[in-house]
Every structure is written in structure tokens, then in C-alpha cells.
C-alpha atoms as a PDB file:
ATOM      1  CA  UNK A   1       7.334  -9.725 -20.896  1.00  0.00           C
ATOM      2  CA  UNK A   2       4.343 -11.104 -18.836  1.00  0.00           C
ATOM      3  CA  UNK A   3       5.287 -13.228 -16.136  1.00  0.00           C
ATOM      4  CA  UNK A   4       3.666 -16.499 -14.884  1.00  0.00           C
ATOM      5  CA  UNK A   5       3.884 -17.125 -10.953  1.00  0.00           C
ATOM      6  CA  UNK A   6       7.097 -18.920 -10.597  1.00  0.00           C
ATOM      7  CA  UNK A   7       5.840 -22.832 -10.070  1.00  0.00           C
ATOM      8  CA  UNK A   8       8.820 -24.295 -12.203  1.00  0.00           C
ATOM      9  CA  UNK A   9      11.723 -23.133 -10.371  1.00  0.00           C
ATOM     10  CA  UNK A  10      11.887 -22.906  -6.248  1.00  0.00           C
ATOM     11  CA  UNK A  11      11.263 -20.166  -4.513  1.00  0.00           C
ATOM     12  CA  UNK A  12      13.773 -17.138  -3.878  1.00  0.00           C
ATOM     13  CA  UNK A  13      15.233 -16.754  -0.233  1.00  0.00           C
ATOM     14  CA  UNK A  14      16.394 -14.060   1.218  1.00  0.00           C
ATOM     15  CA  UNK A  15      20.027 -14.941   0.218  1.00  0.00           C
ATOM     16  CA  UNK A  16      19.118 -14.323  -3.243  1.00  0.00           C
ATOM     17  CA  UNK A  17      19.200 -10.952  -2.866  1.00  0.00           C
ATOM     18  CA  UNK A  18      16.015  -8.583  -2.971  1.00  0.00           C
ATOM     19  CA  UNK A  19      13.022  -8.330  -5.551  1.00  0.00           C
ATOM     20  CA  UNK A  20      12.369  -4.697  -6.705  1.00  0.00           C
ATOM     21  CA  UNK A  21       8.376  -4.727  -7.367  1.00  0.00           C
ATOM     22  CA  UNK A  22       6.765  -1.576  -8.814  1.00  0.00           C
ATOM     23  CA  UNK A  23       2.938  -0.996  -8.414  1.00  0.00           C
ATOM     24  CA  UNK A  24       1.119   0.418 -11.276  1.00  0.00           C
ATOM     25  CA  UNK A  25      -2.628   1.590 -11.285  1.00  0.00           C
ATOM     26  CA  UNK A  26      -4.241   3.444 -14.659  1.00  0.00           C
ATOM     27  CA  UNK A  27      -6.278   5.896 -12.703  1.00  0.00           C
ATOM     28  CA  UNK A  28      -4.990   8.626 -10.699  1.00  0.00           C
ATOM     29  CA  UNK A  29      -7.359  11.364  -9.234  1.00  0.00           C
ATOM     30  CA  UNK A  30      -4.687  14.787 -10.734  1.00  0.00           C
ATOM     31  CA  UNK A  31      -2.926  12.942 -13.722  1.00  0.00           C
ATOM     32  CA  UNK A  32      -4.650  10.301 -15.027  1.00  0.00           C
ATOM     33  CA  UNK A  33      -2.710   7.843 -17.204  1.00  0.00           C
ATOM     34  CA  UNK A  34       0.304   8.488 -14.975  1.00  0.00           C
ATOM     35  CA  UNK A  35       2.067   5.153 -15.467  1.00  0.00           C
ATOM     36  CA  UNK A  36       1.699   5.408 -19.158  1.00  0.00           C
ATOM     37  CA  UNK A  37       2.593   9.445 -19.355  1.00  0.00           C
ATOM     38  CA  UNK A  38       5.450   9.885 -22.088  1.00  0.00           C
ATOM     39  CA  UNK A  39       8.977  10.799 -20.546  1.00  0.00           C
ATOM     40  CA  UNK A  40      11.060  11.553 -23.403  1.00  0.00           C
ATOM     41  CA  UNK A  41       9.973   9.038 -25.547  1.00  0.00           C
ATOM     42  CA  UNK A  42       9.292   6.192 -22.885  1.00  0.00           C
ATOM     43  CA  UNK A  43       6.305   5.623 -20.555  1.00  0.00           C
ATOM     44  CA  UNK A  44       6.858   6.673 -16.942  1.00  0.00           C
ATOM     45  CA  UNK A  45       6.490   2.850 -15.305  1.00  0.00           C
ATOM     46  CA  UNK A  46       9.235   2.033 -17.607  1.00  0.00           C
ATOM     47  CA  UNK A  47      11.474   4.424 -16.826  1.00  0.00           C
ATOM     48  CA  UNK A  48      10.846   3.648 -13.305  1.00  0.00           C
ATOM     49  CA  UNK A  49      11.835   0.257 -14.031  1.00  0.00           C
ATOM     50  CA  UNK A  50      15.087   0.863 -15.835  1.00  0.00           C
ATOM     51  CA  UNK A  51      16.454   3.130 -12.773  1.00  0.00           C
ATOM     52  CA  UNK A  52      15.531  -0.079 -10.720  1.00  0.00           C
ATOM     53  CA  UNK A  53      17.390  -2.199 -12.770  1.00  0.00           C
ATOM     54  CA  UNK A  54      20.780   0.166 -11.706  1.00  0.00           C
ATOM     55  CA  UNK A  55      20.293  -1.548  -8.404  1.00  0.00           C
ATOM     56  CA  UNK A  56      21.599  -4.250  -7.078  1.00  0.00           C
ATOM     57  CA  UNK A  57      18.435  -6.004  -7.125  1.00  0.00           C
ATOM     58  CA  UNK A  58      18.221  -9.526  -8.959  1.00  0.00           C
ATOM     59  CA  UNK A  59      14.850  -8.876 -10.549  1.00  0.00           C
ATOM     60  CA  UNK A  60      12.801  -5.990 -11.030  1.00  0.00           C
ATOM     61  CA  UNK A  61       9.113  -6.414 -12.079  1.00  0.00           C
ATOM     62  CA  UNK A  62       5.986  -4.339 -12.770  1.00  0.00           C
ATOM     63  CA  UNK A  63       2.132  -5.021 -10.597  1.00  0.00           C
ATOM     64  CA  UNK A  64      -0.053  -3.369 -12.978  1.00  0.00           C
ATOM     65  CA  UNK A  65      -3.979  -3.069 -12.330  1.00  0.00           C
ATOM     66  CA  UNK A  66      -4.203  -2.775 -16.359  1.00  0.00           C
ATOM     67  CA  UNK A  67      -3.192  -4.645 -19.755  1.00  0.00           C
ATOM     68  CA  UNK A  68      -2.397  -2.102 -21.095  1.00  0.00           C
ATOM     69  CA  UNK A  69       0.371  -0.800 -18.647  1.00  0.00           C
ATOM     70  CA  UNK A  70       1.243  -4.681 -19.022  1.00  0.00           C
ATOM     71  CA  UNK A  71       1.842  -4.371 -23.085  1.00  0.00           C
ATOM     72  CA  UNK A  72       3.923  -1.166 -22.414  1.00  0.00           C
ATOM     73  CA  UNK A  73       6.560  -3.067 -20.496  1.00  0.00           C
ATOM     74  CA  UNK A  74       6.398  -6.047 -22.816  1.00  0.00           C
ATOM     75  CA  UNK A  75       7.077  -3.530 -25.930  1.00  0.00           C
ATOM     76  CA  UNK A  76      10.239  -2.216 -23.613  1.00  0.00           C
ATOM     77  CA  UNK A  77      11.532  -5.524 -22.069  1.00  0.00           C
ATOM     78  CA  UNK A  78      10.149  -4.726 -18.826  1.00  0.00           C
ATOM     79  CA  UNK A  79       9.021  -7.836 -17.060  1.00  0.00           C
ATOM     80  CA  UNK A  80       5.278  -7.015 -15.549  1.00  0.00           C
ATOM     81  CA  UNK A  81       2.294  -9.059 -13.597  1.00  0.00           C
ATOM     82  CA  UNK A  82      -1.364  -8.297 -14.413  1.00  0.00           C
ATOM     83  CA  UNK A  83      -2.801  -8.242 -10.953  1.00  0.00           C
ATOM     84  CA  UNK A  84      -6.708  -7.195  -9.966  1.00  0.00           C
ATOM     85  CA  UNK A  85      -7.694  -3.854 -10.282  1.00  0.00           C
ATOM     86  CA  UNK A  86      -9.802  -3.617  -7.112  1.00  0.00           C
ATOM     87  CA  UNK A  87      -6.603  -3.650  -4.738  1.00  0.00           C
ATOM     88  CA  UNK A  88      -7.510  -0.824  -2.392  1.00  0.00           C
ATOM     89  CA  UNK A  89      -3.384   0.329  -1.679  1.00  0.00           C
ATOM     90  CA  UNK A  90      -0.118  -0.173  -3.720  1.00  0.00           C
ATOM     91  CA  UNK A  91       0.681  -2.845  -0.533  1.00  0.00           C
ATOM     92  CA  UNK A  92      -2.469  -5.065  -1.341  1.00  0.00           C
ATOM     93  CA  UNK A  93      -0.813  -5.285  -4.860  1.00  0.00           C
ATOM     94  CA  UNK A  94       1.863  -6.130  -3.947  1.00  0.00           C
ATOM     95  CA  UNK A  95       1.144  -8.879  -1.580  1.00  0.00           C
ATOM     96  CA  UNK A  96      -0.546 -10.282  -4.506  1.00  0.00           C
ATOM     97  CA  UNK A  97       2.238 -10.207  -6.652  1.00  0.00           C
ATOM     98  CA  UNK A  98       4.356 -12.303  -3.738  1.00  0.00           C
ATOM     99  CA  UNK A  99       2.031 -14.370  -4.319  1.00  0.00           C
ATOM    100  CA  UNK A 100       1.802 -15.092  -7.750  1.00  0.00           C
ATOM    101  CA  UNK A 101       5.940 -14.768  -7.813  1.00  0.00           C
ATOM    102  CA  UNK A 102       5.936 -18.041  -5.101  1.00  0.00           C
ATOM    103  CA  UNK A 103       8.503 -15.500  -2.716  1.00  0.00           C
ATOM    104  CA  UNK A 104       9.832 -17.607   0.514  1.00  0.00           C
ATOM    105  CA  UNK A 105       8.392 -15.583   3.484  1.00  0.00           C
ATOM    106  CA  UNK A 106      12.066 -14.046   3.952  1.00  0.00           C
ATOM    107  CA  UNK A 107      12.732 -13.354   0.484  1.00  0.00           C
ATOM    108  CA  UNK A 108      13.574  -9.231   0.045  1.00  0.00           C
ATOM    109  CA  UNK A 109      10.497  -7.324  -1.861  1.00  0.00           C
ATOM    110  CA  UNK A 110      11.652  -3.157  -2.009  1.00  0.00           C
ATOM    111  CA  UNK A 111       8.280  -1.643  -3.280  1.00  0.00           C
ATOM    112  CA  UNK A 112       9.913   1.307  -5.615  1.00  0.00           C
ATOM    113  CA  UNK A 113       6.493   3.788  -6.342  1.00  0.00           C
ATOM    114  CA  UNK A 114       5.486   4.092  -9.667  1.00  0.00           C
ATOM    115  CA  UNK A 115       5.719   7.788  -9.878  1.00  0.00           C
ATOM    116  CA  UNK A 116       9.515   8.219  -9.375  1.00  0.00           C
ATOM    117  CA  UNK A 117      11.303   7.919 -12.823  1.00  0.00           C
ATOM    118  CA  UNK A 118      14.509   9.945 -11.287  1.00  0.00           C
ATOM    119  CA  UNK A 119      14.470   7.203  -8.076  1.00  0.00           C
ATOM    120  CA  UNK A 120      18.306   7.120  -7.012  1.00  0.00           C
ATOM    121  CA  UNK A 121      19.465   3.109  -7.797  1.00  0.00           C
ATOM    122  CA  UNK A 122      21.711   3.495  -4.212  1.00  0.00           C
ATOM    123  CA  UNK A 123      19.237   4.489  -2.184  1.00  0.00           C
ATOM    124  CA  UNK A 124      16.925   1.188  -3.193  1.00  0.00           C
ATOM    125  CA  UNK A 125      19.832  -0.808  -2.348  1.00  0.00           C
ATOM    126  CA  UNK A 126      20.301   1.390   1.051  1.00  0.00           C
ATOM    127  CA  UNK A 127      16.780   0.776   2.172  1.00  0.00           C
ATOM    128  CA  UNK A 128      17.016  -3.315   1.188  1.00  0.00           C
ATOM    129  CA  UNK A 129      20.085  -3.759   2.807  1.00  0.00           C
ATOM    130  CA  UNK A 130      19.202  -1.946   6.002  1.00  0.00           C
ATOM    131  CA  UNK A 131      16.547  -4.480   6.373  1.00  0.00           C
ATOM    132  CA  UNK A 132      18.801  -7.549   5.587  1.00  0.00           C
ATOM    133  CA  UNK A 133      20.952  -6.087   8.718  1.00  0.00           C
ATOM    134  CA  UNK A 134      17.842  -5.676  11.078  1.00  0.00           C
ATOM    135  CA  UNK A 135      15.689  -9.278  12.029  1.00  0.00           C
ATOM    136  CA  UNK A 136      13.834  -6.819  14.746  1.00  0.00           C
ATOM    137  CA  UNK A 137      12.219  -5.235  11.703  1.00  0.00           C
ATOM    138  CA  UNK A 138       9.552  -6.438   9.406  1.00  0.00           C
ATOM    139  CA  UNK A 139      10.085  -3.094   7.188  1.00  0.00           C
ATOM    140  CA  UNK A 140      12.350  -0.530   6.211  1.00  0.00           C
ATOM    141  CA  UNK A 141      12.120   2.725   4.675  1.00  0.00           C
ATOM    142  CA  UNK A 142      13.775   6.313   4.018  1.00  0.00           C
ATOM    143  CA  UNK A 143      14.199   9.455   5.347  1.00  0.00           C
ATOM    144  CA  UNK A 144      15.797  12.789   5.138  1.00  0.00           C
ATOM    145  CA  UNK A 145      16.377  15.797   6.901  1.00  0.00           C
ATOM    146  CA  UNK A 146      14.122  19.242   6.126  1.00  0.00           C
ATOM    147  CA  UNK A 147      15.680  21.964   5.571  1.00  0.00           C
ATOM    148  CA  UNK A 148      12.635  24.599   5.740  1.00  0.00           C
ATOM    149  CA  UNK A 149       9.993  25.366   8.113  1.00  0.00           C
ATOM    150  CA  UNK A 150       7.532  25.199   5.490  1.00  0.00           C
ATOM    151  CA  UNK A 151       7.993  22.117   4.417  1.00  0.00           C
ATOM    152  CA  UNK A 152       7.940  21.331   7.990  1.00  0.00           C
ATOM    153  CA  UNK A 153       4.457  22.828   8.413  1.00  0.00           C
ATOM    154  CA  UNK A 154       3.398  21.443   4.884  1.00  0.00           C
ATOM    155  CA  UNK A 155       0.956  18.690   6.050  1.00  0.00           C
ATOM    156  CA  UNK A 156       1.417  16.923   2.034  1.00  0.00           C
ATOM    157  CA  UNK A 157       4.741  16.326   3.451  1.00  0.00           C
ATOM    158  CA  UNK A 158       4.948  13.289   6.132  1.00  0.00           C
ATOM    159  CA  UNK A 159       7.110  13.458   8.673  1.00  0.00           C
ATOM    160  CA  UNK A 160       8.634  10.730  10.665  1.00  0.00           C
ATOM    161  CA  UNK A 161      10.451  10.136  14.209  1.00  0.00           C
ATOM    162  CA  UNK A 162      13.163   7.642  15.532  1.00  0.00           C
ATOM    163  CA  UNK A 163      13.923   5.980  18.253  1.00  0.00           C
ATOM    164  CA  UNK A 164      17.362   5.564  19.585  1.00  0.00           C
ATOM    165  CA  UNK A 165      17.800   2.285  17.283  1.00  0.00           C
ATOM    166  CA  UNK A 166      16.971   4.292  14.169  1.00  0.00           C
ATOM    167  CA  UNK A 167      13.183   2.704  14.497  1.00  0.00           C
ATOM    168  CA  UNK A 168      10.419   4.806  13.342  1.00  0.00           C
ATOM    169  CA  UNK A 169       8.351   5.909  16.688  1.00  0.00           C
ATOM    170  CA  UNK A 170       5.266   7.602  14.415  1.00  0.00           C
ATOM    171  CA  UNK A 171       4.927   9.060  11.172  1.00  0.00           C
ATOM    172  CA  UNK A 172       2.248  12.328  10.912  1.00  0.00           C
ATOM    173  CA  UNK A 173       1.421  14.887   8.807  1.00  0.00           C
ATOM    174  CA  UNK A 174       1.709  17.400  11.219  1.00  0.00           C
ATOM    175  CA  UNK A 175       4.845  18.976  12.014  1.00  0.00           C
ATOM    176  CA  UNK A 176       7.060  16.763  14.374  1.00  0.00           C
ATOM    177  CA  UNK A 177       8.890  16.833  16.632  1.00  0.00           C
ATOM    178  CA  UNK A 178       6.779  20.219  17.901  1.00  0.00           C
ATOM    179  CA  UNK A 179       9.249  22.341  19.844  1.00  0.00           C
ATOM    180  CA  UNK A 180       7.232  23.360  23.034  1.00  0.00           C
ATOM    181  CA  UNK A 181       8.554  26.150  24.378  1.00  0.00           C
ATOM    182  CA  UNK A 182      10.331  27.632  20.795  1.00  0.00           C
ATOM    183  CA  UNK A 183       6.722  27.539  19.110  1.00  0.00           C
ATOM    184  CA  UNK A 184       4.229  29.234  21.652  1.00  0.00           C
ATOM    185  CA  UNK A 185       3.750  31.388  18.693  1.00  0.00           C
ATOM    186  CA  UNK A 186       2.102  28.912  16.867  1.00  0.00           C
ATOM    187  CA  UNK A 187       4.736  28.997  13.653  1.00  0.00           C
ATOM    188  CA  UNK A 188       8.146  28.257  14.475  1.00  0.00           C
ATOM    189  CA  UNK A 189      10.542  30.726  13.258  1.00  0.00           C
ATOM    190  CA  UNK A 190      13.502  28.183  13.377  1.00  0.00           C
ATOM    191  CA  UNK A 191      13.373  23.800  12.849  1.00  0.00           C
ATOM    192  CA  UNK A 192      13.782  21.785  15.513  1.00  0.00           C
ATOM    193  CA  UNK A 193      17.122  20.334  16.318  1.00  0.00           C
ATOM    194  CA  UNK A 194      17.986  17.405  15.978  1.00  0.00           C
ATOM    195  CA  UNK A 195      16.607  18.353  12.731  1.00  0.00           C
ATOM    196  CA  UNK A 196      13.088  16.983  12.050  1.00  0.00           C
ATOM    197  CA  UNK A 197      12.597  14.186   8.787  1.00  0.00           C
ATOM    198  CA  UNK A 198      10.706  14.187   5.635  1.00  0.00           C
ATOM    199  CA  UNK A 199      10.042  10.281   5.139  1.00  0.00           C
ATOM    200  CA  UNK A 200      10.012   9.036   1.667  1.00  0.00           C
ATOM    201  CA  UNK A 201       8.329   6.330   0.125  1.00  0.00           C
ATOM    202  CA  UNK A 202      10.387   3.711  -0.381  1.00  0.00           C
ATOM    203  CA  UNK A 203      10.141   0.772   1.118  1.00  0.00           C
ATOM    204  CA  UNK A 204      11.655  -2.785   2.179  1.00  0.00           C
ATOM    205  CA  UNK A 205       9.546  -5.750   3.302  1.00  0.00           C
ATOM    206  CA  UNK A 206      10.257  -9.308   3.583  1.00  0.00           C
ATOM    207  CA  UNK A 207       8.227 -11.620   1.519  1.00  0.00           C
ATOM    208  CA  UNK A 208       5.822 -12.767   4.361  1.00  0.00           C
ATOM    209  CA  UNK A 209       4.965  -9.678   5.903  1.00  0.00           C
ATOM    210  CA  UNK A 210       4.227  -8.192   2.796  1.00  0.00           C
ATOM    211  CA  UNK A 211       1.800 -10.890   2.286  1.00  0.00           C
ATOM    212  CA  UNK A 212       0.354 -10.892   5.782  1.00  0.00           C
ATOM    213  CA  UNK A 213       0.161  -6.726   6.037  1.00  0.00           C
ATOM    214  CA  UNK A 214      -3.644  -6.794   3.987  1.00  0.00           C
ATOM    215  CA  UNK A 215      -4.766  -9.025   6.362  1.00  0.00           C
ATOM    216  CA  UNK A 216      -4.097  -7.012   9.728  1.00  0.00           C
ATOM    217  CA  UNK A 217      -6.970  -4.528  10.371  1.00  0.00           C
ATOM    218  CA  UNK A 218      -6.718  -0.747   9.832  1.00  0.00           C
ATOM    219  CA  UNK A 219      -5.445   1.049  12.661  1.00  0.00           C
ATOM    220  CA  UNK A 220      -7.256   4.229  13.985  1.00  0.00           C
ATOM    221  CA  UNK A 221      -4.469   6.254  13.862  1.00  0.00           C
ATOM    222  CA  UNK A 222      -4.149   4.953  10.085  1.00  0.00           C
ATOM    223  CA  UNK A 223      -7.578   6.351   9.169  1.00  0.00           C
ATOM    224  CA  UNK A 224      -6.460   9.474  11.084  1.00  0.00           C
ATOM    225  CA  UNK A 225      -3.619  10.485   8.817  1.00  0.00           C
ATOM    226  CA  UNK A 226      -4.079   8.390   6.012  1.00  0.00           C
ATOM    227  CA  UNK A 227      -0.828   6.643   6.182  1.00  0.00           C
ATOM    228  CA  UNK A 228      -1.038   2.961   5.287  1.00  0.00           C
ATOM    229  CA  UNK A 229       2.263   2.148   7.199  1.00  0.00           C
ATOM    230  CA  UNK A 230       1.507   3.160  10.695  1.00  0.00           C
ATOM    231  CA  UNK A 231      -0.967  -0.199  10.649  1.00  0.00           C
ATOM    232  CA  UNK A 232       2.503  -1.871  10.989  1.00  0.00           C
ATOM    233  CA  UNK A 233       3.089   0.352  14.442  1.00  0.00           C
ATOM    234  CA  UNK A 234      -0.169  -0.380  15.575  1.00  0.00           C
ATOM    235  CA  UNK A 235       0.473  -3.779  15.692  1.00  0.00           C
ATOM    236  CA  UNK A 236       3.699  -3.497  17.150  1.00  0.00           C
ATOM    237  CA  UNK A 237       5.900  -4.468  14.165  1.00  0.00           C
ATOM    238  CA  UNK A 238       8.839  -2.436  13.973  1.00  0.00           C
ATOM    239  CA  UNK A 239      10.085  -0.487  10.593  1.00  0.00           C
ATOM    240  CA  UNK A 240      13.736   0.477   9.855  1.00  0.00           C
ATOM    241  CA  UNK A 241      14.461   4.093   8.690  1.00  0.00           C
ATOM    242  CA  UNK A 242      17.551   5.003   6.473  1.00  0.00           C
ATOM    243  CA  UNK A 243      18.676   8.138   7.075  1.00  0.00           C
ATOM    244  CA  UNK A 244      19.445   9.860   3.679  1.00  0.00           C
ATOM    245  CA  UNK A 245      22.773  12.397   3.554  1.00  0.00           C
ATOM    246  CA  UNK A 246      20.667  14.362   1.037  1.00  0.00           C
ATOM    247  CA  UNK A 247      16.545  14.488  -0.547  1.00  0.00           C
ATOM    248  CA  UNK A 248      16.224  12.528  -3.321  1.00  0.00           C
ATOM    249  CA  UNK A 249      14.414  13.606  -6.706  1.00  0.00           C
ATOM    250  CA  UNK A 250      11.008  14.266  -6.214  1.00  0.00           C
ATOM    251  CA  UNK A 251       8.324  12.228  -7.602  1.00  0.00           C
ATOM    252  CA  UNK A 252       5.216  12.882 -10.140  1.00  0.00           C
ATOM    253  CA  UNK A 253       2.160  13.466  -8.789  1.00  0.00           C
ATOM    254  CA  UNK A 254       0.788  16.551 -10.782  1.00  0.00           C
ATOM    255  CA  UNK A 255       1.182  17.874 -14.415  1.00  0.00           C
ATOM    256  CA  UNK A 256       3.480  20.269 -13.176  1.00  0.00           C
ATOM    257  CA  UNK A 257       5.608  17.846 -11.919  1.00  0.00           C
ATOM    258  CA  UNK A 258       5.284  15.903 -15.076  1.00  0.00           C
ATOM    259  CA  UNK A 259       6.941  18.324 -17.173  1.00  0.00           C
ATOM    260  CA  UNK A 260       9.704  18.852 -14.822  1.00  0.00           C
ATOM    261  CA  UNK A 261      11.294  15.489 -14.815  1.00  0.00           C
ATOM    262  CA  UNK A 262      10.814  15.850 -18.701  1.00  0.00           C
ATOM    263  CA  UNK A 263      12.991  19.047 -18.259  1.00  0.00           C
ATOM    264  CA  UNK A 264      15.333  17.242 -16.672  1.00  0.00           C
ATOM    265  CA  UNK A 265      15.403  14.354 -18.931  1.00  0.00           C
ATOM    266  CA  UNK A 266      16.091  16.763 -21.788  1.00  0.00           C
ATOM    267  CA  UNK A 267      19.013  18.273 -19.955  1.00  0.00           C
ATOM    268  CA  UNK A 268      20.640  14.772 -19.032  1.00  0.00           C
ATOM    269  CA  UNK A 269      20.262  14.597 -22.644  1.00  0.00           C
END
């Protein structure tokens, strides 16, 4: 169903537990129509929003950029927002569908991508809860370990590291932490101990940041890698990082990808 911003009923807290919100844009430079791309019989934002629903959030919704990723969801009784389709980042969406929604500034938002129809429902509630337990964070997100140098190397794969509190210091593309005196090869024949992370994106905001985040300017270091969420380092905000016990599925950015999730989706029958 489409949903009106919530005027008629008071705002949700924090102690309501979180909101999962899913961002939704039509185009997409190497699979266009991603959000709408058939996964056994179902389009991908909806099965998205069904493993969100295994979650212990209270309410799961859809920010689409597009009516017609809007009428999917209806036809499915998936609840979605038509937002504007000039939001520059999944974020901006977002903060407009806080927004519309009326959130209290501590109210729970976990931003689950679009693109992950195999998400894990425990590891959403992992990354929302880590934030409930941390007020020194306006964020949280997820990591895991890598087990191979080259996805170490690989700079498509974004790498993050902690601080003794389990903060994240700096996220990169390049391979970090960079073992000084094991790499003076250039290539590192081993990984780095303690082992280096693969961040993932999944994240946990509360209600007010999330609003507030469009509104602080890009950082340099931002424009450097291209990763929206070291803006929230640059302006000294702190972000929470879950430490995963394992990877979770990947997520579909490529045709290839595409059909295998709907291999796997035939095997889980």
C-alpha cells in the first residue's frame, strides 16, 4: 500500500522499536530495472522487503524514486513512499522518507539496500540493536572478517577499521590495515592479523541524524573514495560497527549476480 506521512497518529520513539526503510531507484548504471528484476516470480524490492519483515523491526517500508516500483509493492502488500527522484544518495531518500513518516529524532531507521533479497533478518536486528546500546554513536553498521588477500586488494570491496570501542576509525578502498614491514613487496602474501574487515552496507541511524546527514557538507575524503559515510567521520560523529561471525549473502549489482540469487531461490525451493 502507499503510505501517507503519519499526521494522525504521534510520532514513533525510539522505544518503539526500529523502522526498516528500503531505498529504491529505477535506474541503475549495469542492471537497469534492478528493483523491479523478477526473482522467482516476485520483484527484487519485494523480496527485499519480506526478508525485512523476519526482523524484529515494527514496520518495514519501501522509498521508491518511481510509481511504478510503488504499484509493485502495493500488488504484494508491501507498504512503500513515493519520494523525489532527484535524491542524489540512498541517505537523501531516506531522510525524506523520516520526514514524510513524522519519526521522533530518536526513533530507530536501519536503511536495508535494495539490492539484497538474501539480507540475513538477524543481522538487521544486530546492527539496530547495537545502536540502541551505544548513545556515543549517531550510526551503526556491519562488518566481517576477509578471508583472502584478494579481496583484500580488491578496491570494489571497502574496508573498514576500529577503534578499541568497536568505532569505525576510516573506511577505504584500499587495502587496510597495510602491514609495513610484511608488504615491502608491494602484494602481501599473507592478511594482516588482527584480520582486516570487509564492511557491509547495512546501516542504523536514529531518526534525526538521518534527517540532518544531507545537510552536512561533503567531506574531502568523501569525494576521495566515494563513500557517503565517512562525511559522518569528518564531522566527528561516531558510527558503531557489528562485527559479523560470518559474510553474509552477497548482494545484486550485475546480471551475473542476478541469476545467482535466482539459483539459489530455486534451490531453497
Amino acid at each position: 500500500m502507499t503510505e501517507a506521512p503519519a499526521t494522525a497518529t504521534a510520532p514513533a520513539t525510539a522505544t518503539d522499536g526500529f523502522v526498516v526503510l528500503i531505498p529504491a531507484r529505477l535506474a541503475s548504471t549495469r542492471l537497469p530495472g534492478k528493483p523491479l528484476a523478477d526473482l522467482a516470480g516476485l520483484p527484487m524490492v519485494v523480496r527485499v522487503a519480506q526478508r525485512a519483515a523476519l526482523s524484529a523491526a515494527r514496520r518495514v517500508l519501501v522509498a521508491a524514486d518511481d510509481r511504478r516500483i510503488v504499484a509493485a509493492c502495493e500488488r504484494h502488500g508491501v507498504a512503500a513512499l513515493l519520494t523525489r527522484a532527484d535524491h542524489a544518495s540512498g541517505s537523501d531518500r531516506l531522510a525524506e522518507a523520516c520526514a514524510l513518516l513524522g519519526l521522533d529524532d530518536e526513533a530507530m531507521v536501519v536503511n536495508v539496500q535494495g539490492d539484497e533479497p538474501l539480507i540475513d533478518p538477524q543481522l538487521i536486528d544486530a546492527c539496530a540493536r547495537l545502536l540502541q546500546q551505544r548513545d556515543d554513536c549517531v550510526m551503526s553498521t556491519v562488518a566481517h572478517a576477509i578471508d583472502t588477500v584478494d579481496d583484500y586488494l580488491n578496491p570494489n570491496i571497502v574496508k573498514v577499521v576500529l577503534d578499541e570501542s568497536s568505532r569505525a576509525l576510516y573506511f577505504s578502498r584500499a587495502p587496510i590495515p597495510w602491514q609495513r614491514d610484511g608488504n615491502a613487496s608491494g602484494r602481501p602474501a599473507v592478511l594482516p592479523q588482527p584480520p582486516a574487515l570487509r564492511h557491509v552496507g547495512l546501516y542504523a541511524y536514529r531518526a534525526g541524524f538521518l534527517r540532518a546527514f544531507p545537510t552536512l557538507p561533503p567531506s574531502p575524503l568523501e569525494r576521495i573514495e566515494a563513500l557517503e559515510q565517512l562525511r559522518a567521520s569528518w564531522h566527528g560523529r561516531h558510527i558503531a560497527v557489528h562485527v559479523a561471525d560470518s559474510a553474509p549473502a552477497a548482494g545484486v549489482d550485475t546480471p551475473q549476480d542476478l541469476e545467482r540469487v535466482r539459483a539459489a531461490l530455486r534451490r531453497a525451493g
